[in-house]
C-alpha atoms as a PDB file:
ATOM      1  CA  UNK A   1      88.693 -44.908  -2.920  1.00  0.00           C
ATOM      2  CA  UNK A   2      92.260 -45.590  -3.442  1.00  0.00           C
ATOM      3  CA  UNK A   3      93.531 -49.553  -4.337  1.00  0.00           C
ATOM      4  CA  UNK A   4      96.588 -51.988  -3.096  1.00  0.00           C
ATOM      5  CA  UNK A   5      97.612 -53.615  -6.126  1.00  0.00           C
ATOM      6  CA  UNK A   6     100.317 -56.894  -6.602  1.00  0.00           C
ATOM      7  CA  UNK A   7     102.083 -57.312  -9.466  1.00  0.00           C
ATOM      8  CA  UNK A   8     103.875 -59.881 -10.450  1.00  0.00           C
ATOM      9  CA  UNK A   9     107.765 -58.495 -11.560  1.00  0.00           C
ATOM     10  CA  UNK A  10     108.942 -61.683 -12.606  1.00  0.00           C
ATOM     11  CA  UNK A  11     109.431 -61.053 -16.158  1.00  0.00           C
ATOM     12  CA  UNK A  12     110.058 -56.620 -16.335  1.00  0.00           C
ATOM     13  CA  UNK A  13     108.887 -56.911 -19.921  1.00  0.00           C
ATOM     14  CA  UNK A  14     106.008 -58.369 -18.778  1.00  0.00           C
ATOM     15  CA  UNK A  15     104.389 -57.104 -15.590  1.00  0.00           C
ATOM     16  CA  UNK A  16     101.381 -58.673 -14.740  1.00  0.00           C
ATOM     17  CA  UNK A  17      98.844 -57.382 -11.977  1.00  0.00           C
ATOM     18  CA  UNK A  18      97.398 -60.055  -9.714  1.00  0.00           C
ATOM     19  CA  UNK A  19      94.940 -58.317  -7.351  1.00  0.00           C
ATOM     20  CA  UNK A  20      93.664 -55.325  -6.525  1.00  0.00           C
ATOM     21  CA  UNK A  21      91.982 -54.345  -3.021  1.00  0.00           C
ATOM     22  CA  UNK A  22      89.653 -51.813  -1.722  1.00  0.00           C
ATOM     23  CA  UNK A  23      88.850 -51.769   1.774  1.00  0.00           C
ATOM     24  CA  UNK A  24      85.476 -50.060   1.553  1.00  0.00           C
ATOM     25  CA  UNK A  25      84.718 -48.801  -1.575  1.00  0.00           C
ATOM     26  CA  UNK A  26      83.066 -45.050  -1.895  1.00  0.00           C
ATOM     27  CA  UNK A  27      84.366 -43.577   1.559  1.00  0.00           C
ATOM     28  CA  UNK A  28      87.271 -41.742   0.263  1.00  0.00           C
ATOM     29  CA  UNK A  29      89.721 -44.247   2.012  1.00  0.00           C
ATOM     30  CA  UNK A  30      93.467 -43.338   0.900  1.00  0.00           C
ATOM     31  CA  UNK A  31      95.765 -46.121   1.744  1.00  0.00           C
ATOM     32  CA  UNK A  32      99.474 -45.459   1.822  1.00  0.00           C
ATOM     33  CA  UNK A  33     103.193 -46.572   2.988  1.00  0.00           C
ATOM     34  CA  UNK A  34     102.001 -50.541   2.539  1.00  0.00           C
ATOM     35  CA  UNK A  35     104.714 -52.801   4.023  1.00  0.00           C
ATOM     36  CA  UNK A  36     105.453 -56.515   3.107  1.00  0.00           C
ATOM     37  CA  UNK A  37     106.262 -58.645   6.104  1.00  0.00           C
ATOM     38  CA  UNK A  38     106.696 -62.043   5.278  1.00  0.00           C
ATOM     39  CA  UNK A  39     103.127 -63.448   4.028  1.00  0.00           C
ATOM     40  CA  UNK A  40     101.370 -60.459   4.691  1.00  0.00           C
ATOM     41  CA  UNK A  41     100.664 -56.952   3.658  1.00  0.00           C
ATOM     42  CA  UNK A  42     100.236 -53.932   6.296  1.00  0.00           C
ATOM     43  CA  UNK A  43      99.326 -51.009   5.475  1.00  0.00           C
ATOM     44  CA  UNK A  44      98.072 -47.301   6.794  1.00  0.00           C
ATOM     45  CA  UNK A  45      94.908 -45.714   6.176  1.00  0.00           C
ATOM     46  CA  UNK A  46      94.879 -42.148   7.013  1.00  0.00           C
ATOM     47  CA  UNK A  47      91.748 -42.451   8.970  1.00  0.00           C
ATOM     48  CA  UNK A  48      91.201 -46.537   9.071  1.00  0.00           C
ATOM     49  CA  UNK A  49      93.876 -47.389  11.227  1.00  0.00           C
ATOM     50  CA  UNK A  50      96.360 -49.974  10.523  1.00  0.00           C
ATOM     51  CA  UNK A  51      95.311 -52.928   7.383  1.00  0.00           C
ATOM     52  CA  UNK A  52      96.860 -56.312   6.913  1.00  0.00           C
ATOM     53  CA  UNK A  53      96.120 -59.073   4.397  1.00  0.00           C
ATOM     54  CA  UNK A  54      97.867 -62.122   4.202  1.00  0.00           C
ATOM     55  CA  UNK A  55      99.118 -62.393   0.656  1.00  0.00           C
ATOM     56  CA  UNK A  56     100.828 -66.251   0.805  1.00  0.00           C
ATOM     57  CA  UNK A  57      98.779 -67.019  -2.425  1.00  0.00           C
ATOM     58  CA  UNK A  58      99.241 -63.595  -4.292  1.00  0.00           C
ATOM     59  CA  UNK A  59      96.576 -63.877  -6.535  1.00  0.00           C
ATOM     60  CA  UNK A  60      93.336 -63.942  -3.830  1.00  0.00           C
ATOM     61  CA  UNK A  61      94.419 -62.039  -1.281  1.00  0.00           C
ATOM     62  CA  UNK A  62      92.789 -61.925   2.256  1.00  0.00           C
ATOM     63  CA  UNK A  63      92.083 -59.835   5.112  1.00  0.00           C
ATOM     64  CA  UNK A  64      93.214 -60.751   8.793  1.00  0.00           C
ATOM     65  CA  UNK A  65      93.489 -58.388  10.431  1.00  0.00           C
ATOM     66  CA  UNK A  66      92.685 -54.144  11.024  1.00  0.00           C
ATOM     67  CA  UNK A  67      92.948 -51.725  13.938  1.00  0.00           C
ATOM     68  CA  UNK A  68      91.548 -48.359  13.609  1.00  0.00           C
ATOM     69  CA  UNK A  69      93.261 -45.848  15.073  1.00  0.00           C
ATOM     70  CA  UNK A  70      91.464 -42.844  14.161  1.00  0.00           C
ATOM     71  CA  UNK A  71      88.233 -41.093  15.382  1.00  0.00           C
ATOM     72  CA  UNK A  72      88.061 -40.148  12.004  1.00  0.00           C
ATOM     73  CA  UNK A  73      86.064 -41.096   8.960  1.00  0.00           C
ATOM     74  CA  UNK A  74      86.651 -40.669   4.974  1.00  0.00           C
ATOM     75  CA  UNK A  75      89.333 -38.948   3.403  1.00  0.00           C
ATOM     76  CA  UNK A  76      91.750 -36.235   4.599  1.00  0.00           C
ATOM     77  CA  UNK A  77      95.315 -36.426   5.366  1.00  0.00           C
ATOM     78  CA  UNK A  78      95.081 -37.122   9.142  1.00  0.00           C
ATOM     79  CA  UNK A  79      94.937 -39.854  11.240  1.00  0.00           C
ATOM     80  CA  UNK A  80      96.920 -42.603  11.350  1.00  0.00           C
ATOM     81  CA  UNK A  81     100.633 -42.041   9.379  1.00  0.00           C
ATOM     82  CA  UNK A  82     102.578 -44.801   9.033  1.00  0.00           C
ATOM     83  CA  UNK A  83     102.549 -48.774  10.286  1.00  0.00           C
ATOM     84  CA  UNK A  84     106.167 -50.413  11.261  1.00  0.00           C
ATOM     85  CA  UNK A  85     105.875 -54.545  10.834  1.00  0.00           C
ATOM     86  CA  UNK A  86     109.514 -55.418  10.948  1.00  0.00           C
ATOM     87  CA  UNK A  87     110.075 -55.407  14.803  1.00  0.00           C
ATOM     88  CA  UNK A  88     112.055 -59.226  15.803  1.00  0.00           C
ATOM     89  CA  UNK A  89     109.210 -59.549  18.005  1.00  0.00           C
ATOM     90  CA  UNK A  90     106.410 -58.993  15.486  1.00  0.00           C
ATOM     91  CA  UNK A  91     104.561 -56.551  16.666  1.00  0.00           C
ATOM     92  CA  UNK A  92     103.863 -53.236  14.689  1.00  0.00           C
ATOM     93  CA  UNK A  93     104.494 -49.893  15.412  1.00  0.00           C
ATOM     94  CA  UNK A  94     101.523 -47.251  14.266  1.00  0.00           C
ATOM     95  CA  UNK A  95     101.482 -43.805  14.411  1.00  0.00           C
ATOM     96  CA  UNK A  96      98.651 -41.815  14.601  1.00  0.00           C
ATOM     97  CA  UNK A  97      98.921 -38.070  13.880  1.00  0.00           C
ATOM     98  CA  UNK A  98      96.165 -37.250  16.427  1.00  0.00           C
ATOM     99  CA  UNK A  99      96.360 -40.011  18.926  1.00  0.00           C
ATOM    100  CA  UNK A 100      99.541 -41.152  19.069  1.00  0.00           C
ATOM    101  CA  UNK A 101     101.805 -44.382  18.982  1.00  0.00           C
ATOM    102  CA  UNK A 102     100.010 -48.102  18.966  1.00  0.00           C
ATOM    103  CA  UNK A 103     102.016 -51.044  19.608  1.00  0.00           C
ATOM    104  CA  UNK A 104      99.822 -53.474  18.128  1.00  0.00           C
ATOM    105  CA  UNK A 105     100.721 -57.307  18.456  1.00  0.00           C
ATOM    106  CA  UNK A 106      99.116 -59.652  15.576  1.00  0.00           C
ATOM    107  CA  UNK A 107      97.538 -62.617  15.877  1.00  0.00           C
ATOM    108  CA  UNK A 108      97.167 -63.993  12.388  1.00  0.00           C
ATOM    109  CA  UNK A 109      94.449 -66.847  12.025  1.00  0.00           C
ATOM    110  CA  UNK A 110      94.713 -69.524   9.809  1.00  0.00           C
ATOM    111  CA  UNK A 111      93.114 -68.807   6.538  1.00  0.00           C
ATOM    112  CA  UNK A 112      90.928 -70.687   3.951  1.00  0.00           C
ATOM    113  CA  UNK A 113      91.276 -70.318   0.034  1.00  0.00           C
ATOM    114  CA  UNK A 114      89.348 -72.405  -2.407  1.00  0.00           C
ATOM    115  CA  UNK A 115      88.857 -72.702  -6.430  1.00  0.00           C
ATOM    116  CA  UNK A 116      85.940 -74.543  -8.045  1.00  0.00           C
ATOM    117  CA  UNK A 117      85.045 -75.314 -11.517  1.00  0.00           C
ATOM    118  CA  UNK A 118      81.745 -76.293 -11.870  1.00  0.00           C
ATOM    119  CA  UNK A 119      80.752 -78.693 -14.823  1.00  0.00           C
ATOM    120  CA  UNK A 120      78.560 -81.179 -16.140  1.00  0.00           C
ATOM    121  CA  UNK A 121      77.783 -84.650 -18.147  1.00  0.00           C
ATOM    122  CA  UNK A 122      74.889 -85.035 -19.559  1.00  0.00           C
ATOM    123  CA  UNK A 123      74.865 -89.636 -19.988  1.00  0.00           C
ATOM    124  CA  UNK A 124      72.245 -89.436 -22.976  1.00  0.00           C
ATOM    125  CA  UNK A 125      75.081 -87.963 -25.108  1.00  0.00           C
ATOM    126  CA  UNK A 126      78.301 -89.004 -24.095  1.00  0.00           C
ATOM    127  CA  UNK A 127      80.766 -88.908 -21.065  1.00  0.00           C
ATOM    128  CA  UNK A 128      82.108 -85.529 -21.941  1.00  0.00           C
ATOM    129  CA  UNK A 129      82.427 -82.549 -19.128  1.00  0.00           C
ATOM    130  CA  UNK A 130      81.233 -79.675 -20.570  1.00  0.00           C
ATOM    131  CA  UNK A 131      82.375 -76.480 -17.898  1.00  0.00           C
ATOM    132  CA  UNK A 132      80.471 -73.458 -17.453  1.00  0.00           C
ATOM    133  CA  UNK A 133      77.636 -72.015 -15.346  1.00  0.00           C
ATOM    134  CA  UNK A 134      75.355 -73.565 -16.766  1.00  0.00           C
ATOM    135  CA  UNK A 135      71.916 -71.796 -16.071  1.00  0.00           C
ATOM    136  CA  UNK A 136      73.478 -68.438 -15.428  1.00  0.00           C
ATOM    137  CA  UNK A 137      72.623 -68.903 -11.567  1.00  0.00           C
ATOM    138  CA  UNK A 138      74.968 -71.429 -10.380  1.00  0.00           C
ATOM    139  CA  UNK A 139      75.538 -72.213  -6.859  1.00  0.00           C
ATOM    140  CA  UNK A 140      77.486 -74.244  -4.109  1.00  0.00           C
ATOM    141  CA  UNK A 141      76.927 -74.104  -0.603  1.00  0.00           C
ATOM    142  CA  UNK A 142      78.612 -75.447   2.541  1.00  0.00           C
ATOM    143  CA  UNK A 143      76.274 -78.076   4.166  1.00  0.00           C
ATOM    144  CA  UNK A 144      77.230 -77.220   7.850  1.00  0.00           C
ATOM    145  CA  UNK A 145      77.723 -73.808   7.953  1.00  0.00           C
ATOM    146  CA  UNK A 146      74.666 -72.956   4.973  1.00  0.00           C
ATOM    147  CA  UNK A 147      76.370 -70.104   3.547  1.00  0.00           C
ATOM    148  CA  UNK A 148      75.852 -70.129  -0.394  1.00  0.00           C
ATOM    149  CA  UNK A 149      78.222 -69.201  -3.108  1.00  0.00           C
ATOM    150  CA  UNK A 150      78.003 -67.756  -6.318  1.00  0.00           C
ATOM    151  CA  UNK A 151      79.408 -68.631  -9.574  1.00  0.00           C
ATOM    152  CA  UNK A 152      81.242 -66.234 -12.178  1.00  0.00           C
ATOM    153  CA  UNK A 153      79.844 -66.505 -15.715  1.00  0.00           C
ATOM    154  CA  UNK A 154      82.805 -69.472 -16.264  1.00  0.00           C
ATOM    155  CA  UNK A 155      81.412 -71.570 -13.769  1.00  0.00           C
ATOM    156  CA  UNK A 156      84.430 -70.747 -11.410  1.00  0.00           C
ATOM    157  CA  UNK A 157      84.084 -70.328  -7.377  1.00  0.00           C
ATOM    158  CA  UNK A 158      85.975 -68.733  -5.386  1.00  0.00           C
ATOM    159  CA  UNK A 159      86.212 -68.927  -1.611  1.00  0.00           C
ATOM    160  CA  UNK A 160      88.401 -66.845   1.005  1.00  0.00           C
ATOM    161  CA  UNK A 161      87.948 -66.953   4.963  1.00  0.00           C
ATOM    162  CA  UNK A 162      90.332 -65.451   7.574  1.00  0.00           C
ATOM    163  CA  UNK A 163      89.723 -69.034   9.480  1.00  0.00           C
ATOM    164  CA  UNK A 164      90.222 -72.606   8.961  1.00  0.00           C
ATOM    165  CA  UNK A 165      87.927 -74.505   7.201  1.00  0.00           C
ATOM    166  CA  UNK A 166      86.422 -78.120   7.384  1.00  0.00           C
ATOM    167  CA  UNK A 167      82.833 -78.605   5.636  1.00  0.00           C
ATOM    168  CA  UNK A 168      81.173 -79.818   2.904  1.00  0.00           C
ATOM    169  CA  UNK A 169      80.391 -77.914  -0.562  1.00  0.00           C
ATOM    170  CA  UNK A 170      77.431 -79.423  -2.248  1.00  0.00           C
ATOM    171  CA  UNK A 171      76.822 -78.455  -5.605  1.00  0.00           C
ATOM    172  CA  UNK A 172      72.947 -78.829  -6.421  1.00  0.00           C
ATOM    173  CA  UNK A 173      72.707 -79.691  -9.692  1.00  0.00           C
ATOM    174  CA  UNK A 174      69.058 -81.464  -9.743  1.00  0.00           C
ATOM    175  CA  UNK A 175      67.551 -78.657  -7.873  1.00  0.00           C
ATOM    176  CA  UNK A 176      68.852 -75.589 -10.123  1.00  0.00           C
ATOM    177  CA  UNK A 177      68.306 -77.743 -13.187  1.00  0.00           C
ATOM    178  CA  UNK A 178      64.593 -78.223 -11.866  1.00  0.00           C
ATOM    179  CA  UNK A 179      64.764 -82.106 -11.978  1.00  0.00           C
ATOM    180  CA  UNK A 180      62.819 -83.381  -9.505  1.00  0.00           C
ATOM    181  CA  UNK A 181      65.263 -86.437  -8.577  1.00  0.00           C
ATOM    182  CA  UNK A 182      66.577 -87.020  -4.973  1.00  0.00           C
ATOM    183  CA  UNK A 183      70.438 -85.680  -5.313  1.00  0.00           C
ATOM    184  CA  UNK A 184      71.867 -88.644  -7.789  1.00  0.00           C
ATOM    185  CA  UNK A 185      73.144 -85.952  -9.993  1.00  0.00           C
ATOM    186  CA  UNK A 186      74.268 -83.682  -7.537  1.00  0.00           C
ATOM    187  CA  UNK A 187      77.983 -83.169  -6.223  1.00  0.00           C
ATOM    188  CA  UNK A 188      80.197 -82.681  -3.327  1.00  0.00           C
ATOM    189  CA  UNK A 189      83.308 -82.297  -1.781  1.00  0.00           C
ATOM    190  CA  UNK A 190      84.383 -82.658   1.403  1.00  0.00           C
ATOM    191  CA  UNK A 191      87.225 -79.816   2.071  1.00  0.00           C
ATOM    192  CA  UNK A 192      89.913 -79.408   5.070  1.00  0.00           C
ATOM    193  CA  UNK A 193      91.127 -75.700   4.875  1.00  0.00           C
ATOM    194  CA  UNK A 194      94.044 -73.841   6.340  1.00  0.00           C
ATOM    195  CA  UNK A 195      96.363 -71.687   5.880  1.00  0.00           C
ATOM    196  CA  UNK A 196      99.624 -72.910   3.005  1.00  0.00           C
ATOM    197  CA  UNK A 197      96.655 -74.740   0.941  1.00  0.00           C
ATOM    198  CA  UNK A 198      95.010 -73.635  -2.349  1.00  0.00           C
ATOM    199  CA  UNK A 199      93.304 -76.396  -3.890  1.00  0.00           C
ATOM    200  CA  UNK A 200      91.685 -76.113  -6.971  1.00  0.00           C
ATOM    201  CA  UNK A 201      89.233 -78.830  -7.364  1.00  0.00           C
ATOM    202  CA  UNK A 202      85.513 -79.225  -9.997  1.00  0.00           C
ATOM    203  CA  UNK A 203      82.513 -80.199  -8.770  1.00  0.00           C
ATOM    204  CA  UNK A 204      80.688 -81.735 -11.729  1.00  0.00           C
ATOM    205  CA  UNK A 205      76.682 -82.559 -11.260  1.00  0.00           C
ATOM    206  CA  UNK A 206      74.815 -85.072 -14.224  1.00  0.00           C
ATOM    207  CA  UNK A 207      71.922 -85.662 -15.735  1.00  0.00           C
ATOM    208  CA  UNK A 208      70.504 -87.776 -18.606  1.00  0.00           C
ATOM    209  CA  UNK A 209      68.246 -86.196 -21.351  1.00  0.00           C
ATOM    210  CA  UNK A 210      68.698 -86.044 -25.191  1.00  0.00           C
ATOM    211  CA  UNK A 211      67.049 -83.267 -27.221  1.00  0.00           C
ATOM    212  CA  UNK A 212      67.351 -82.986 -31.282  1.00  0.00           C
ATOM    213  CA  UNK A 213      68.017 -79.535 -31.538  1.00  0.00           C
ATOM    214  CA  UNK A 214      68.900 -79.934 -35.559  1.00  0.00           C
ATOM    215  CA  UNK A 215      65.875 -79.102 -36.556  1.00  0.00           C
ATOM    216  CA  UNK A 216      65.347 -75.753 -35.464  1.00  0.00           C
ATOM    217  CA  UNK A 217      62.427 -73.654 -34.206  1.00  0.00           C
ATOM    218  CA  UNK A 218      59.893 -72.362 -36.110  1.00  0.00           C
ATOM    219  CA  UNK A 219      59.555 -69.161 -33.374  1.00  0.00           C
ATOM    220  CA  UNK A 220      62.199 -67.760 -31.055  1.00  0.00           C
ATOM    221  CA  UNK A 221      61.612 -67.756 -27.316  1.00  0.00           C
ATOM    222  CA  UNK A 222      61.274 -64.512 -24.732  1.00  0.00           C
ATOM    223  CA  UNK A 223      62.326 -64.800 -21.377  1.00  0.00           C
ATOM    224  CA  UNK A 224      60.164 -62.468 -19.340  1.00  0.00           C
ATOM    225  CA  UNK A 225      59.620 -61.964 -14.894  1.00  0.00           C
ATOM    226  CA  UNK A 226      57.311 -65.449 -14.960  1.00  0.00           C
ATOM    227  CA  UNK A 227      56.805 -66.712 -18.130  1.00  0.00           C
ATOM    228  CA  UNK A 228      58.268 -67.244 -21.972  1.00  0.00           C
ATOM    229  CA  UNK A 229      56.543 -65.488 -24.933  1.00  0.00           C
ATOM    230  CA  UNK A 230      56.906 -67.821 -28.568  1.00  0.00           C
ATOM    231  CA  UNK A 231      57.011 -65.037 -31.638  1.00  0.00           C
ATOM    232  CA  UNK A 232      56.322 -66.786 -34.969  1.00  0.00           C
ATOM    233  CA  UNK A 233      56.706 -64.032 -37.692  1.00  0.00           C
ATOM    234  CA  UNK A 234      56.084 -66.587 -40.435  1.00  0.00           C
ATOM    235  CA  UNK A 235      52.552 -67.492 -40.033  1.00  0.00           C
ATOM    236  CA  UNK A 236      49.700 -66.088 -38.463  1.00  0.00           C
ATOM    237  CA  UNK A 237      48.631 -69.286 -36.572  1.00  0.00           C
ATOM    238  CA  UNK A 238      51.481 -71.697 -36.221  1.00  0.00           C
ATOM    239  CA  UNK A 239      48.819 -74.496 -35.022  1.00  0.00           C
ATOM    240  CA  UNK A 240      51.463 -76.141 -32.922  1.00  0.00           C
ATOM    241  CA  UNK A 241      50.903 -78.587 -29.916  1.00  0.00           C
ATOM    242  CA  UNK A 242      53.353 -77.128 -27.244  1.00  0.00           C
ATOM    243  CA  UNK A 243      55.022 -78.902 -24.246  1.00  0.00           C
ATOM    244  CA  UNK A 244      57.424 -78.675 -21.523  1.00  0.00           C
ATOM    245  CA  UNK A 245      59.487 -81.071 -20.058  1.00  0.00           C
ATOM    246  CA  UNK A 246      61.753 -81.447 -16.826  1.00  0.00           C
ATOM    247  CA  UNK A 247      64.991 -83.040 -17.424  1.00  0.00           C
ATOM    248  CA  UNK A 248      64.308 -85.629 -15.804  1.00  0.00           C
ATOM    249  CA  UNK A 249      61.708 -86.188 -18.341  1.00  0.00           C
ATOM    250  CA  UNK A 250      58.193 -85.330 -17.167  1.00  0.00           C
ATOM    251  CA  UNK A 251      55.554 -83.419 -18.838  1.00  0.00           C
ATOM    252  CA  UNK A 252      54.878 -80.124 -16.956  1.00  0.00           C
ATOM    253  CA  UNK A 253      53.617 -78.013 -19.236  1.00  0.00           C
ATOM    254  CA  UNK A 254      50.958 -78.670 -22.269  1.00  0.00           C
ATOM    255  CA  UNK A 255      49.047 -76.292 -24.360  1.00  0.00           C
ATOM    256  CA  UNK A 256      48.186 -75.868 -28.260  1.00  0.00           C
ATOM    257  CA  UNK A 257      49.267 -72.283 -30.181  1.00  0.00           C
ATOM    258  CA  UNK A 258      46.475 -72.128 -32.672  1.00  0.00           C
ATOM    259  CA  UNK A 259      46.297 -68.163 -33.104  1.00  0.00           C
ATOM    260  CA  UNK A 260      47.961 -64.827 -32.887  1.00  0.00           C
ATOM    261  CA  UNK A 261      51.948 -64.554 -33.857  1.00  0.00           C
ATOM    262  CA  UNK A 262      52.654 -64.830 -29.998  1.00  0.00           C
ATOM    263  CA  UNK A 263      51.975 -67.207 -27.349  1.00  0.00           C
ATOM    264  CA  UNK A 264      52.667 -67.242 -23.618  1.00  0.00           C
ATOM    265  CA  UNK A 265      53.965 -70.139 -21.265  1.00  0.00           C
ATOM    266  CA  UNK A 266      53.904 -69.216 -17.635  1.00  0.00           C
ATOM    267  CA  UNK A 267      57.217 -70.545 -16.031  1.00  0.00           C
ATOM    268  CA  UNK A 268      57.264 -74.245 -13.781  1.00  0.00           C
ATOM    269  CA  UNK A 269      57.780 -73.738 -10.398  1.00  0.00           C
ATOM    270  CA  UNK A 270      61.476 -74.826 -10.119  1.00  0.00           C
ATOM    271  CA  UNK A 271      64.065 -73.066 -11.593  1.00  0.00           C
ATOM    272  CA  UNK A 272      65.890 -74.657 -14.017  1.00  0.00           C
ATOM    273  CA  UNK A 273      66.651 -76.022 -17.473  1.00  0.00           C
ATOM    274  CA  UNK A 274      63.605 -77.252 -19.527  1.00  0.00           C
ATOM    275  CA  UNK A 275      62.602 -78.634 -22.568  1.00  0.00           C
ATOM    276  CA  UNK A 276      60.066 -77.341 -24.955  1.00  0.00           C
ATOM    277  CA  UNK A 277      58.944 -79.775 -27.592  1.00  0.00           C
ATOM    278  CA  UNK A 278      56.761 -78.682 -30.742  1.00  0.00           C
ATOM    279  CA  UNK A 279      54.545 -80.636 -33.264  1.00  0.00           C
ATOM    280  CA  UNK A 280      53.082 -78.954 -35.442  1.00  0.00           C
ATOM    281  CA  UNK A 281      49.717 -80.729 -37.706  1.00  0.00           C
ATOM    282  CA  UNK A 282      51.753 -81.206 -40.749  1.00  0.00           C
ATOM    283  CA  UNK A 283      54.447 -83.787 -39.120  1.00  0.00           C
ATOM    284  CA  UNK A 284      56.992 -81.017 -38.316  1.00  0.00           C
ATOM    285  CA  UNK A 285      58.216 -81.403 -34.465  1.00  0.00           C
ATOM    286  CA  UNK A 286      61.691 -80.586 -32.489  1.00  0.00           C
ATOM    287  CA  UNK A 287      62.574 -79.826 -29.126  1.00  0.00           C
ATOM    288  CA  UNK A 288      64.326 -77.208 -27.780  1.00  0.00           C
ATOM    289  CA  UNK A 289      66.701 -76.356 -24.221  1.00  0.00           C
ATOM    290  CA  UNK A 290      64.616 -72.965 -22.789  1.00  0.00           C
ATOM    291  CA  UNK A 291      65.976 -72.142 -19.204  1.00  0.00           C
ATOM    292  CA  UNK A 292      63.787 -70.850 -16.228  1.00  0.00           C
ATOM    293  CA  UNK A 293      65.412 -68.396 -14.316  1.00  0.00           C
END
């Protein structure tokens, strides 16, 4: 279970750790004697073999590269004790307590590194980006390859590949918002990857919707597996006329809470933000953003 960590030693009053990397967490791996060699990082495992990661941009390092010298699994103290990088012809030296000497010769691929902030506008309101992930669920994906990415709770995506790179990231904003448009709010990028490049680019998808949230709700909203619960705890019958709106404003959703403290609204279809607008019989009405996980 044991780590490679970078620091950055710039400043000695202030040492900074940039990454830290396990090679397969839970099985007892013990890395040791790591070697810098020019952009990369080569290290022993007792029983993994031999472990390089190509650290050009410090702070997202990759892997490139492993031989496994060792019958071996887990920890222990045997297997494979030390890797040599520093030969004028390149290759590396690795010595295996059990099997013997390796005389491994490299060939490092190119490599792909990538940074994305995701964002949005929403027209109705201004031309203002406002970053973030915005429904929690956030995604990107490559349109040739398919392969779907995640966003952190900051909107941010991060992409490493021990090969070159040339695609096209789409960020879907109309289909995780649950709009029901065809892609005019949606995103993309087209990106050429290799290794010596870390672009950080934003992918930033729109909309246009404006929702009064000043006045505020006279309930608060559960979000449960397929459907919201509305609590009132003022009144035993709110007599409210309930409905729910896409963003790209269409009614999908329309019901009247005339009893009982609670009331249920079974989710849309689409994932996605949603509005929930309220009127009740005495002229009081709002709207509210609900989201639809």
């Amino acid at each position: 279970n044991g780590y490679i960590t970078g620091y950055d030693i710039s400043d000695l009053s202030n040492v900074d750790e940039l990454w830290r990397h396990q090679v397969q967490p839970n099985t007892s791996l013990i890395p040791h004697n790591a070697h810098v060699a020019g952009n990369h990082v080569v290290t022993s495992y007792y029983t993994f073999g031999v472990h390089a990661l190509d650290t050009e941009f410090p702070e997202l390092p990759v892997l490139v590269g492993y031989y496994d010298t060792s019958p071996f699994t887990g920890g222990g103290y045997f297997g494979n004790w030390g890797a040599y990088p520093y030969l004028p012809s390149g290759r590396i030296l690795a010595s295996d307590m059990e099997e013997g000497l390796f005389i491994l010769e490299p060939e490092y691929p190119e490599v792909s590194r990538l940074k994305v902030q995701l964002g949005h506008i929403n027209y109705a309101v201004g031309t203002n980006v406002t970053y973030g992930n915005i429904t929690s669920k956030d995604f990107v994906y490559w349109k040739n390859s398919g392969d779907t990415l995640y966003a952190d709770a900051d909107g941010v995506v991060v992409y490493s590949a021990a090969q070159a790179t040339n695609d096209t990231l789409i960020y879907p904003f109309e289909y995780q918002m649950g709009m029901s448009g065809v892609g005019l709010g949606d995103d993309s990028l087209f990106i050429s990857l290799a290794s010596g490049l870390y672009p950080h680019d934003t992918l930033i998808g729109s909309w246009s919707w404006s929702v009064d949230e000043n006045d505020p709700a006279p309930f608060t909203v559960n979000t449960a597996e397929d459907h919201w619960t509305l609590v009132c705890g003022e009144v035993l019958f709110p007599n409210l006329v309930l409905s729910v709106f896409s963003l790209d404003g269409k009614e999908v959703w329309s019901d009247a809470w005339t009893r009982n403290r609670s009331f249920t609204i079974p989710f849309p279809e689409s994932k996605g933000l949603y509005v929930l607008s309220f009127r009740s019989l005495d002229g009081h009405e709002g709207a509210i953003r609900i989201l639809r996980p």
